[in-house]
Protein backbone atom coordinates (compact mmCIF):
# COMPACT_ATOMS: atom_id res chain seq x y z
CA UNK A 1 -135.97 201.45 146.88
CA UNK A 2 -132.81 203.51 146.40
CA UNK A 3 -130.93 200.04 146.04
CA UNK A 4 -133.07 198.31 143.89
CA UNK A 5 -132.60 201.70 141.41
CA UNK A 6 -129.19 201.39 141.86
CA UNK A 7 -129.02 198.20 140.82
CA UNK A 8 -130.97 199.30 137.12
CA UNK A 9 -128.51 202.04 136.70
CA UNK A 10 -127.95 201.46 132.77
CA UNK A 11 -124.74 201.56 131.33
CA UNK A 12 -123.63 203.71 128.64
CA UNK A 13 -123.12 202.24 125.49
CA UNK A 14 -123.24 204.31 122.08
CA UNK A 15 -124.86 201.91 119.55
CA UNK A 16 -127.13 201.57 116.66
CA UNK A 17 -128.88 198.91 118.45
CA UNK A 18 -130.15 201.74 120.46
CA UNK A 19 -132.11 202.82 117.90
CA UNK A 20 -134.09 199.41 118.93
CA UNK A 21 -135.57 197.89 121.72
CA UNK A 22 -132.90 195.34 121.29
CA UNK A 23 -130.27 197.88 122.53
CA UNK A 24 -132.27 197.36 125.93
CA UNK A 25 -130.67 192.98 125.98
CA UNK A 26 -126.96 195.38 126.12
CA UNK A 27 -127.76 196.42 129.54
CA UNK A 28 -127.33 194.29 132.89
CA UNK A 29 -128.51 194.55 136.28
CA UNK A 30 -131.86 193.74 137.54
CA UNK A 31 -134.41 193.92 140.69
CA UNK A 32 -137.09 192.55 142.11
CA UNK A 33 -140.78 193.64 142.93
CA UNK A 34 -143.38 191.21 144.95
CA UNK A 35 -145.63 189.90 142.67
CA UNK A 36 -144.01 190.58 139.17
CA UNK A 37 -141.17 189.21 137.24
CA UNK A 38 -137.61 190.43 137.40
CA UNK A 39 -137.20 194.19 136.29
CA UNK A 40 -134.97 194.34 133.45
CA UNK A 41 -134.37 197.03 131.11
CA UNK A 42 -135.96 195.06 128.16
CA UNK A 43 -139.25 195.48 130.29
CA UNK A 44 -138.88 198.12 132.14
CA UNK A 45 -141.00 200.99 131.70
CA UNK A 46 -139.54 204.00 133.96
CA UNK A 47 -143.09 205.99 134.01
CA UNK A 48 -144.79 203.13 134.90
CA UNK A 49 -142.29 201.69 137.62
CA UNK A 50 -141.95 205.49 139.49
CA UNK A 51 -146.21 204.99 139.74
CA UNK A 52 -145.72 201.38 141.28
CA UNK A 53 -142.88 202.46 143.82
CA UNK A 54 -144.49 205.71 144.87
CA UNK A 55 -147.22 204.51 146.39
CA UNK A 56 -144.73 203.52 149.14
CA UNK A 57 -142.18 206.20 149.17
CA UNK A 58 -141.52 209.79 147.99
CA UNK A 59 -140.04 209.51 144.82
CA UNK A 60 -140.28 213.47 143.14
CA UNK A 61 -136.74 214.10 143.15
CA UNK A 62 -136.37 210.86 140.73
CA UNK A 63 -139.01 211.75 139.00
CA UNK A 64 -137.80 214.90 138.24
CA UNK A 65 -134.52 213.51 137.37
CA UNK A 66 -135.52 210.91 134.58
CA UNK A 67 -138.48 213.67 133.39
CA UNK A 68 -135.36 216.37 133.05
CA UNK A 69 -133.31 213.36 130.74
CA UNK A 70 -136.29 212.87 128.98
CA UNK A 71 -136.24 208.94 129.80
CA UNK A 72 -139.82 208.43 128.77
CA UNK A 73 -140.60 204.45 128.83
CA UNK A 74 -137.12 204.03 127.86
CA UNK A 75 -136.72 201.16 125.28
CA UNK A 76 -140.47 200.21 125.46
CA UNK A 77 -141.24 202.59 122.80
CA UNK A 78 -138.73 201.33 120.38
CA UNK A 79 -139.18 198.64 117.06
CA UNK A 80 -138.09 195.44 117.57
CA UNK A 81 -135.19 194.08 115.09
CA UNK A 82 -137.21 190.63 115.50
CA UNK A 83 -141.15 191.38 116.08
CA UNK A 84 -141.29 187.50 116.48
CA UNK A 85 -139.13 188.05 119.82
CA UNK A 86 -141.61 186.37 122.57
CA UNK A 87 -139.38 189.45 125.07
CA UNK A 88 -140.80 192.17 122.59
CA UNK A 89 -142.77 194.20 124.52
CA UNK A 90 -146.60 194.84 123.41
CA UNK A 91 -145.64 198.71 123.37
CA UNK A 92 -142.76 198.36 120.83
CA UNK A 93 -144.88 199.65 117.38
CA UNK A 94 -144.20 196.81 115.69
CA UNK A 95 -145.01 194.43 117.98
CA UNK A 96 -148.87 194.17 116.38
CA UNK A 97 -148.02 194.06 112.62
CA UNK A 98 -145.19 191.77 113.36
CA UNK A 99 -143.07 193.66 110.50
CA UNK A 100 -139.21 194.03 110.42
CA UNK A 101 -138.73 197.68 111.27
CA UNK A 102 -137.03 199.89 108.05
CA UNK A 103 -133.50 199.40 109.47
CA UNK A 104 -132.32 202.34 107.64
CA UNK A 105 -135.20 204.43 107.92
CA UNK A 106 -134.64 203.96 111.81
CA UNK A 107 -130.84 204.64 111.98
CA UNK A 108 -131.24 208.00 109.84
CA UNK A 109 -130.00 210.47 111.73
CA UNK A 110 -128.56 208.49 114.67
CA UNK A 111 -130.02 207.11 117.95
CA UNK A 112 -130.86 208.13 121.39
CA UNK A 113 -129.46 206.13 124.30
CA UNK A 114 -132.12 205.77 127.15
CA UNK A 115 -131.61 209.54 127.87
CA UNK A 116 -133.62 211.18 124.74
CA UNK A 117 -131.97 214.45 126.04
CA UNK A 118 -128.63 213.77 126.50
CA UNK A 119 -127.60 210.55 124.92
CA UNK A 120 -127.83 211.21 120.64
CA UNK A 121 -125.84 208.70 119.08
CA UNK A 122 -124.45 210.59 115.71
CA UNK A 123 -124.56 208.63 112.09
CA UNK A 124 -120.87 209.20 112.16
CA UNK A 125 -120.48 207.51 115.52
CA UNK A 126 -122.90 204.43 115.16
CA UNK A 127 -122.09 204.13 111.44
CA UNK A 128 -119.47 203.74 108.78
CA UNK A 129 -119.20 203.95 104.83
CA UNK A 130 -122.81 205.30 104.69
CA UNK A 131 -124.58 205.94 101.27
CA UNK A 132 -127.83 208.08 101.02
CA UNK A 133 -129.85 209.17 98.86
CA UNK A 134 -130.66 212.17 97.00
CA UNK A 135 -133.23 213.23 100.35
CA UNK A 136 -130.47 212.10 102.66
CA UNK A 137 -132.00 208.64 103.58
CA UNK A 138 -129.78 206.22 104.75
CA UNK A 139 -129.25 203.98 102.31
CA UNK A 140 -126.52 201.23 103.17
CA UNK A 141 -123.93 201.45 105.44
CA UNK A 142 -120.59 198.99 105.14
CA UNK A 143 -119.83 199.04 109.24
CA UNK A 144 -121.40 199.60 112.24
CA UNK A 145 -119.85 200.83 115.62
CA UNK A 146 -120.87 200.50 119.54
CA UNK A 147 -118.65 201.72 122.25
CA UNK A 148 -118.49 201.29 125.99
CA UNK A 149 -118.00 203.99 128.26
CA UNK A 150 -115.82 202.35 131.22
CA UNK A 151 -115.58 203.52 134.56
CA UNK A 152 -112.12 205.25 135.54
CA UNK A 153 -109.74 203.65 138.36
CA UNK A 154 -110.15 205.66 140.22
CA UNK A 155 -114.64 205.66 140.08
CA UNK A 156 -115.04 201.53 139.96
CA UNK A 157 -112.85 201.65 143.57
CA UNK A 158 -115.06 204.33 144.88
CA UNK A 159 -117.91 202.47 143.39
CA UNK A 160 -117.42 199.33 145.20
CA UNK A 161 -115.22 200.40 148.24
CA UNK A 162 -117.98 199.04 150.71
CA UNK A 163 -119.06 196.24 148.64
CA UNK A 164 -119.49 193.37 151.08
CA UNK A 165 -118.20 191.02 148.33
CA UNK A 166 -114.38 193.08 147.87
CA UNK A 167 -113.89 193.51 152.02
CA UNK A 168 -111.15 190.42 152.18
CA UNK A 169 -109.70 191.30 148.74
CA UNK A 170 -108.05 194.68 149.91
CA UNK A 171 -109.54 196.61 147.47
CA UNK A 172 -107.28 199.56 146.16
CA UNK A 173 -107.05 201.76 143.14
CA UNK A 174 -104.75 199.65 141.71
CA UNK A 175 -106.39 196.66 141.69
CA UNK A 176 -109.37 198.71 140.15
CA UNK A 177 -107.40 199.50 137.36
CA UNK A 178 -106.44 195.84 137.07
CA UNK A 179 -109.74 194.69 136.85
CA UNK A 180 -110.07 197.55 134.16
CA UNK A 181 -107.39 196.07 131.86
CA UNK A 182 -108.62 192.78 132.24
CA UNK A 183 -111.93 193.32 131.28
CA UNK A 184 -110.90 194.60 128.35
CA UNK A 185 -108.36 192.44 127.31
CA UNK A 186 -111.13 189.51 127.63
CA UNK A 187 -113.23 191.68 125.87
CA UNK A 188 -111.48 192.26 123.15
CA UNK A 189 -110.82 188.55 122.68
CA UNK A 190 -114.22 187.66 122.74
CA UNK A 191 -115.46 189.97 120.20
CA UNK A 192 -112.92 189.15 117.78
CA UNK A 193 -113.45 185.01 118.32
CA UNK A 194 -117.87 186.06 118.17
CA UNK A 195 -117.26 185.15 114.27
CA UNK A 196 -117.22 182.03 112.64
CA UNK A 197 -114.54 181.00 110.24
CA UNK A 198 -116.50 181.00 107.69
CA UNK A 199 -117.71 184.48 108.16
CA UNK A 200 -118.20 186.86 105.30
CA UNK A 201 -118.55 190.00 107.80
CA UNK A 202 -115.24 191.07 110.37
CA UNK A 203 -115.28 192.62 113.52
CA UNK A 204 -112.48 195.05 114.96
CA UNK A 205 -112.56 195.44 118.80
CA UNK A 206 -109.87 198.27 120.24
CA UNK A 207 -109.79 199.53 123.83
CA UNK A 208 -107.42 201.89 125.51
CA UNK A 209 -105.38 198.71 126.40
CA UNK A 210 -105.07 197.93 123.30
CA UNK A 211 -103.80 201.45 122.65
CA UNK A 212 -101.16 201.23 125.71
CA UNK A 213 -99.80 198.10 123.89
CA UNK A 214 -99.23 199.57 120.54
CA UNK A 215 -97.23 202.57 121.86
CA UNK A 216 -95.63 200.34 124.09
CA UNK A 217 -94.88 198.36 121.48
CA UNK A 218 -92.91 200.83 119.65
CA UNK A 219 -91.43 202.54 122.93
CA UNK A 220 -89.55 199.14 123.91
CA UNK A 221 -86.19 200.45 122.29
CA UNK A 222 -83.40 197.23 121.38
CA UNK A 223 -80.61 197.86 122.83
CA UNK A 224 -79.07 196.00 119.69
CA UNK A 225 -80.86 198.28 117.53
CA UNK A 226 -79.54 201.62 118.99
CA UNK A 227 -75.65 200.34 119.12
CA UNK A 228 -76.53 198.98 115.11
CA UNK A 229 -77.43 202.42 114.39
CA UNK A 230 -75.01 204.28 116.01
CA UNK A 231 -71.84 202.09 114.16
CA UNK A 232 -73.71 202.83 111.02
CA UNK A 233 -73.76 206.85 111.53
């Protein structure tokens, strides 16, 4: 049982598509119970899988732990961009009226990641160029922002140093932290080639790579450059 929770352990990713059950389709991993579908975290309902489970273990001390975050039913609870959605669950409250959800209504204030306790998404981290009104309803916003919250080096080695599938590779820190820069290379890539041409919207993707090539960037001194200067002095 410990495995299979494992293997739901969401990630954590700060945006306004939490504010949705939608922000549940950001988040991988899945498991599997005997007689019911994959678990996924767009229908996975915490309260109601610790009641399943413990009638075959001893499950308080996770209990405790999701009642402490305030998990609740996670994204069960939460309106559905698209009530159409055949995936929207029958718990989402807009899944009867079949009614777009007041996007700005729901983003007031910011969003809560799966945590309610713990994981507040700020306006001024989900959202940019935001106008309200005069009661400080969200309005209109001209961007929105998600982030992801990578591992370090030095915790994705740890995290699969007896992974069965890494035992012929020999896994090391380093190679970690190639995998790291890799992903998000790839991943920024991909986000900026997600638009058409045509596209009236634009998407900026940065990462800390892309950070560590800027200021390398400028840190690669010519030596051309330093002897032109120096004549000129």
């Amino acid at each position: 049982i410990a495995r299979m929770i494992e293997k739901l352990f969401p990630c954590v990713i700060v945006t306004p598509l939490d504010c949705f059950w939608d922000g549940a389709k950001l988040q991988g991993g899945s498991a599997y119970l005997p007689g019911r579908r994959d678990i996924q975290w767009t229908n996975l309902d915490p309260i109601q899988l610790m009641e399943e489970l413990g009638q075959f273990a001893s499950l308080e001390g996770f209990k405790e732990m999701l009642d402490k975050a305030e998990v609740g039913q996670a994204y069960m609870e939460r309106p559905c961009l698209d009530p159409f959605d055949p995936e929207c669950p029958a718990s989402a409250p807009n899944s009867q009226s079949r009614k777009a959800p007041d996007i700005p209504s729901e983003l007031t204030g910011g969003c809560h990641g799966f945590s309610q306790k713990y994981m507040h998404w700020q306006e001024e981290l989900i959202l940019g160029g935001t106008v309200k009104n005069f009661q400080g309803k969200l309005q209109r916003a001209e961007a929105l922002q998600s982030m992801f919250l990578l591992m370090s080096p030095r915790q994705l080695f740890e995290h699969y140093r007896d992974d069965y599938e890494i035992h012929d590779i020999n896994w090391s820190e380093e190679k970690a932290a190639a995998v790291l820069e890799a992903w998000q290379r790839e991943f920024v890539e991909l986000a900026q080639e997600s638009l058409p041409a045509n596209s009236s919207q634009t998407i900026h993707a940065f990462s800390t790579t892309t950070l560590n090539d800027i200021m390398k960037s400028f840190s690669d001194v010519s030596a051309i450059r330093v002897v032109g200067g120096y004549l000129l002095m």
